[in-house]
C-alpha atoms as a PDB file:
ATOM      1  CA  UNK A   1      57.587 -86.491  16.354  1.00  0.00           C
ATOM      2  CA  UNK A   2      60.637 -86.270  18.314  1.00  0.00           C
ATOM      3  CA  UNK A   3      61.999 -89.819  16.866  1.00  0.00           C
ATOM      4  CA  UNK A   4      61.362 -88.038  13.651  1.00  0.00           C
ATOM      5  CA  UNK A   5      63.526 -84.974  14.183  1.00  0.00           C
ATOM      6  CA  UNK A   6      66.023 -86.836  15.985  1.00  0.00           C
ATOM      7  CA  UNK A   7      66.434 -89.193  12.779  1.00  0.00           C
ATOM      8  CA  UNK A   8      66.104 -86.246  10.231  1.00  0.00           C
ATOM      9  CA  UNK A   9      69.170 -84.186  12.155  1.00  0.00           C
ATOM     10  CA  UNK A  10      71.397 -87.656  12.552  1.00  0.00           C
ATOM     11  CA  UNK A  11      70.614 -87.649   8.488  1.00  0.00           C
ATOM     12  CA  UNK A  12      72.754 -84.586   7.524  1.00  0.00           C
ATOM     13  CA  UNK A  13      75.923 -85.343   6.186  1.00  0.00           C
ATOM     14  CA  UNK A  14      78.910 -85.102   8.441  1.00  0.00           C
ATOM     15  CA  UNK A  15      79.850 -82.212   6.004  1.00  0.00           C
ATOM     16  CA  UNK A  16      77.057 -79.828   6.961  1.00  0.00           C
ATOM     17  CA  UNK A  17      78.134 -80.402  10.885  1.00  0.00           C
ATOM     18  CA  UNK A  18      81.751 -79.091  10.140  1.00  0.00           C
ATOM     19  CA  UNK A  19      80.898 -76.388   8.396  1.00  0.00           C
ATOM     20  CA  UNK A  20      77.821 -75.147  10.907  1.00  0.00           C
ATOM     21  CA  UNK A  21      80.457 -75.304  13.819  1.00  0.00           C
ATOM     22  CA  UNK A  22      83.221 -73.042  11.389  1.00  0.00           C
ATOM     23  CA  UNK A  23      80.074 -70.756  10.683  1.00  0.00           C
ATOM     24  CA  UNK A  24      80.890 -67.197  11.604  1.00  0.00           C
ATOM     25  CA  UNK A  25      78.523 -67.096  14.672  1.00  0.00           C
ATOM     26  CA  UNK A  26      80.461 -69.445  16.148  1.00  0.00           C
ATOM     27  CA  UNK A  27      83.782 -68.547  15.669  1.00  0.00           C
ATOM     28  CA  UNK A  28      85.929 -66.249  17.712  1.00  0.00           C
ATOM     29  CA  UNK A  29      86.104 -62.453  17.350  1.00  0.00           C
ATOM     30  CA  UNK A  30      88.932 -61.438  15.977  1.00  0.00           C
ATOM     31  CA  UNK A  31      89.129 -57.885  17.922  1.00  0.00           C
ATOM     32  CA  UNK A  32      88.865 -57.431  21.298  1.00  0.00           C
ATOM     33  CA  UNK A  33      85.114 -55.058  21.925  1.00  0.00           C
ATOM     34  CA  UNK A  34      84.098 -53.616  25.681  1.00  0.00           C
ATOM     35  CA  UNK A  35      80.896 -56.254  25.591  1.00  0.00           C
ATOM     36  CA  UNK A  36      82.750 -59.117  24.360  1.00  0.00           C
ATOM     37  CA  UNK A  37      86.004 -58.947  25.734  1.00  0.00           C
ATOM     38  CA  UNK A  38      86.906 -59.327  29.671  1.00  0.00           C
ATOM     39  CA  UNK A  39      88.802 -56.616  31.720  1.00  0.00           C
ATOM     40  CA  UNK A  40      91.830 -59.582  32.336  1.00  0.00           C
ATOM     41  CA  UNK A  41      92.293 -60.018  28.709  1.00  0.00           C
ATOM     42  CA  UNK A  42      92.712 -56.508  28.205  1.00  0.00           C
ATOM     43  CA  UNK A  43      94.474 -55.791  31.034  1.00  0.00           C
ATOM     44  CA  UNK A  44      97.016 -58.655  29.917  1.00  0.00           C
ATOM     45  CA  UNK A  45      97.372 -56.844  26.216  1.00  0.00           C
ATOM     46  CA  UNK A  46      99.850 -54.003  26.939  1.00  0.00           C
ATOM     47  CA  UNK A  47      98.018 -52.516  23.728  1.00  0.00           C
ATOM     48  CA  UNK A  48      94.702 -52.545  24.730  1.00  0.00           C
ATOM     49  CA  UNK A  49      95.263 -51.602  28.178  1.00  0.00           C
ATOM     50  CA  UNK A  50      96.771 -48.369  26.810  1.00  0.00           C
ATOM     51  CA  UNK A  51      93.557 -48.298  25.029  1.00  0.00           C
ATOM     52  CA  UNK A  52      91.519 -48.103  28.231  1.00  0.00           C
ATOM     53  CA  UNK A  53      93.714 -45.637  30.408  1.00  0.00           C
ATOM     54  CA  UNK A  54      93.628 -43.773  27.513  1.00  0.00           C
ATOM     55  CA  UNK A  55      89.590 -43.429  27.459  1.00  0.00           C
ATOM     56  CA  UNK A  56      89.599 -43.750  31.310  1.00  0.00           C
ATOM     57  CA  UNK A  57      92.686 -42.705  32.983  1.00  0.00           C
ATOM     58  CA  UNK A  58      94.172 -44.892  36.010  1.00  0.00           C
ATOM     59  CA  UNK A  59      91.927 -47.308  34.607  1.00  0.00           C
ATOM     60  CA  UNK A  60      94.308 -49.886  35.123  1.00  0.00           C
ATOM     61  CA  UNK A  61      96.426 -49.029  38.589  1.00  0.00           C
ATOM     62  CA  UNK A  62      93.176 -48.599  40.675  1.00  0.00           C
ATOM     63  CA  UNK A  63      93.384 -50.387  43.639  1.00  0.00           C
ATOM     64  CA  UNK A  64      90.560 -53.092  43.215  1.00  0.00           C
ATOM     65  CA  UNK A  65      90.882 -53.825  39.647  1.00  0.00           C
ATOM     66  CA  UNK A  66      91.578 -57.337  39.955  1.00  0.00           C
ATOM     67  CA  UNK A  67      88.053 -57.646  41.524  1.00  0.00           C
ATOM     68  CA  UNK A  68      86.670 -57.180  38.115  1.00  0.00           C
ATOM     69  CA  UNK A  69      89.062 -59.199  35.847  1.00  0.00           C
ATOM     70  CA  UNK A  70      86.174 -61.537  34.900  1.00  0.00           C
ATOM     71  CA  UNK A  71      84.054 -58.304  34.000  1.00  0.00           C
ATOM     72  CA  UNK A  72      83.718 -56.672  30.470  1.00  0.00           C
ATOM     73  CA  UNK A  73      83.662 -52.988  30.353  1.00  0.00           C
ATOM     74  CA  UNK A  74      79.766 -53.177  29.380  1.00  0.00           C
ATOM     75  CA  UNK A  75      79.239 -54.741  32.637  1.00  0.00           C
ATOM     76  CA  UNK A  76      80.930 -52.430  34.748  1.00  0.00           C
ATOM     77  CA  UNK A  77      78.933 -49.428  32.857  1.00  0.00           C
ATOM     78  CA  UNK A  78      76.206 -49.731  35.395  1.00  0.00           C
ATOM     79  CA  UNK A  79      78.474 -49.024  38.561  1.00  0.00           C
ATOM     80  CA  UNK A  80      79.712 -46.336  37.229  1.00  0.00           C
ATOM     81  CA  UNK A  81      77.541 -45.163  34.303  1.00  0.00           C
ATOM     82  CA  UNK A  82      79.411 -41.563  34.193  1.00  0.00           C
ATOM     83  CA  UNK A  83      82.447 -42.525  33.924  1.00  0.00           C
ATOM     84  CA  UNK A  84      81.938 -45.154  31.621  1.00  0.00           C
ATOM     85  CA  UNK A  85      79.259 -43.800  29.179  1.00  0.00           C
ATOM     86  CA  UNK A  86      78.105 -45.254  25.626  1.00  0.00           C
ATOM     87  CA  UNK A  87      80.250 -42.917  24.475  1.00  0.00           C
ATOM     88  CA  UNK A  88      83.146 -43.266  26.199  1.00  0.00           C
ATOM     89  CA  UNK A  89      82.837 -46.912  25.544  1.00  0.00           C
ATOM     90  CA  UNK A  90      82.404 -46.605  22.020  1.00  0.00           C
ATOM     91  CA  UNK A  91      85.696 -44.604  21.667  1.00  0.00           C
ATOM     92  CA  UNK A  92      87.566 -47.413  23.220  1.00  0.00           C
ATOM     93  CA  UNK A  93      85.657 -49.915  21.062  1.00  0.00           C
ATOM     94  CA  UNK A  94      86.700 -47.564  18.248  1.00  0.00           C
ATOM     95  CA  UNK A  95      90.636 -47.689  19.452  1.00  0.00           C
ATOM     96  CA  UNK A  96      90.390 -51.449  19.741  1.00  0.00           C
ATOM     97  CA  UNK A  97      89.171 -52.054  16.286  1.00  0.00           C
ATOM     98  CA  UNK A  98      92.255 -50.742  15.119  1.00  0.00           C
ATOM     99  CA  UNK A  99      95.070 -53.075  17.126  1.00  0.00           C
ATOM    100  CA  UNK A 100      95.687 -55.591  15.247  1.00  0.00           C
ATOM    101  CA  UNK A 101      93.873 -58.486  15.224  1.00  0.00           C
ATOM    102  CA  UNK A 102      94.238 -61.242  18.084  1.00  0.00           C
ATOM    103  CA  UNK A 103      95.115 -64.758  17.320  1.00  0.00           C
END
């Protein structure tokens, strides 16, 4: 069975391969989103980090922010779930939406 599969997948034509790995799942968001995105990248993007001190002031000058860098917002949520609520973080993913799109 498994010589079967093996030989039916090596089968497709080399076309099919490119264009599953340019499919849409697989390709990079184009806007940066508080589950997708980590804190570093947004801190990084003077645009976006206005963004989050807007939603969550002194968001980015607290003292052990670099600690979380590798974080997304939606991971942090469950430190501090009132500060950073659903809605709070769908505001910001609101406010992202509309920079313009990364490269």
């Amino acid at each position: 069975m498994r010589t079967y599969l093996v030989a039916a997948l090596l089968a497709l034509p080399l076309s099919f391969n490119a264009a599953w790995a340019q499919s849409p799942a697989t390709a990079a968001p184009t806007h940066y989103t508080t589950s997708d995105t980590d804190i570093g990248t947004l801190l990084d993007d003077p645009a976006a980090r206005a963004v989050v001190d807007k939603h969550v002031p002194g968001f980015s000058s607290q003292d052990q922010i670099d600690m979380a860098r590798s974080m997304t917002l939606r991971a942090i949520q469950q430190y501090a779930p009132d500060k950073y609520t659903d809605q709070v973080l769908a505001e910001i993913d609101a406010d992202l939406a509309k920079l313009p799109a990364k490269k």
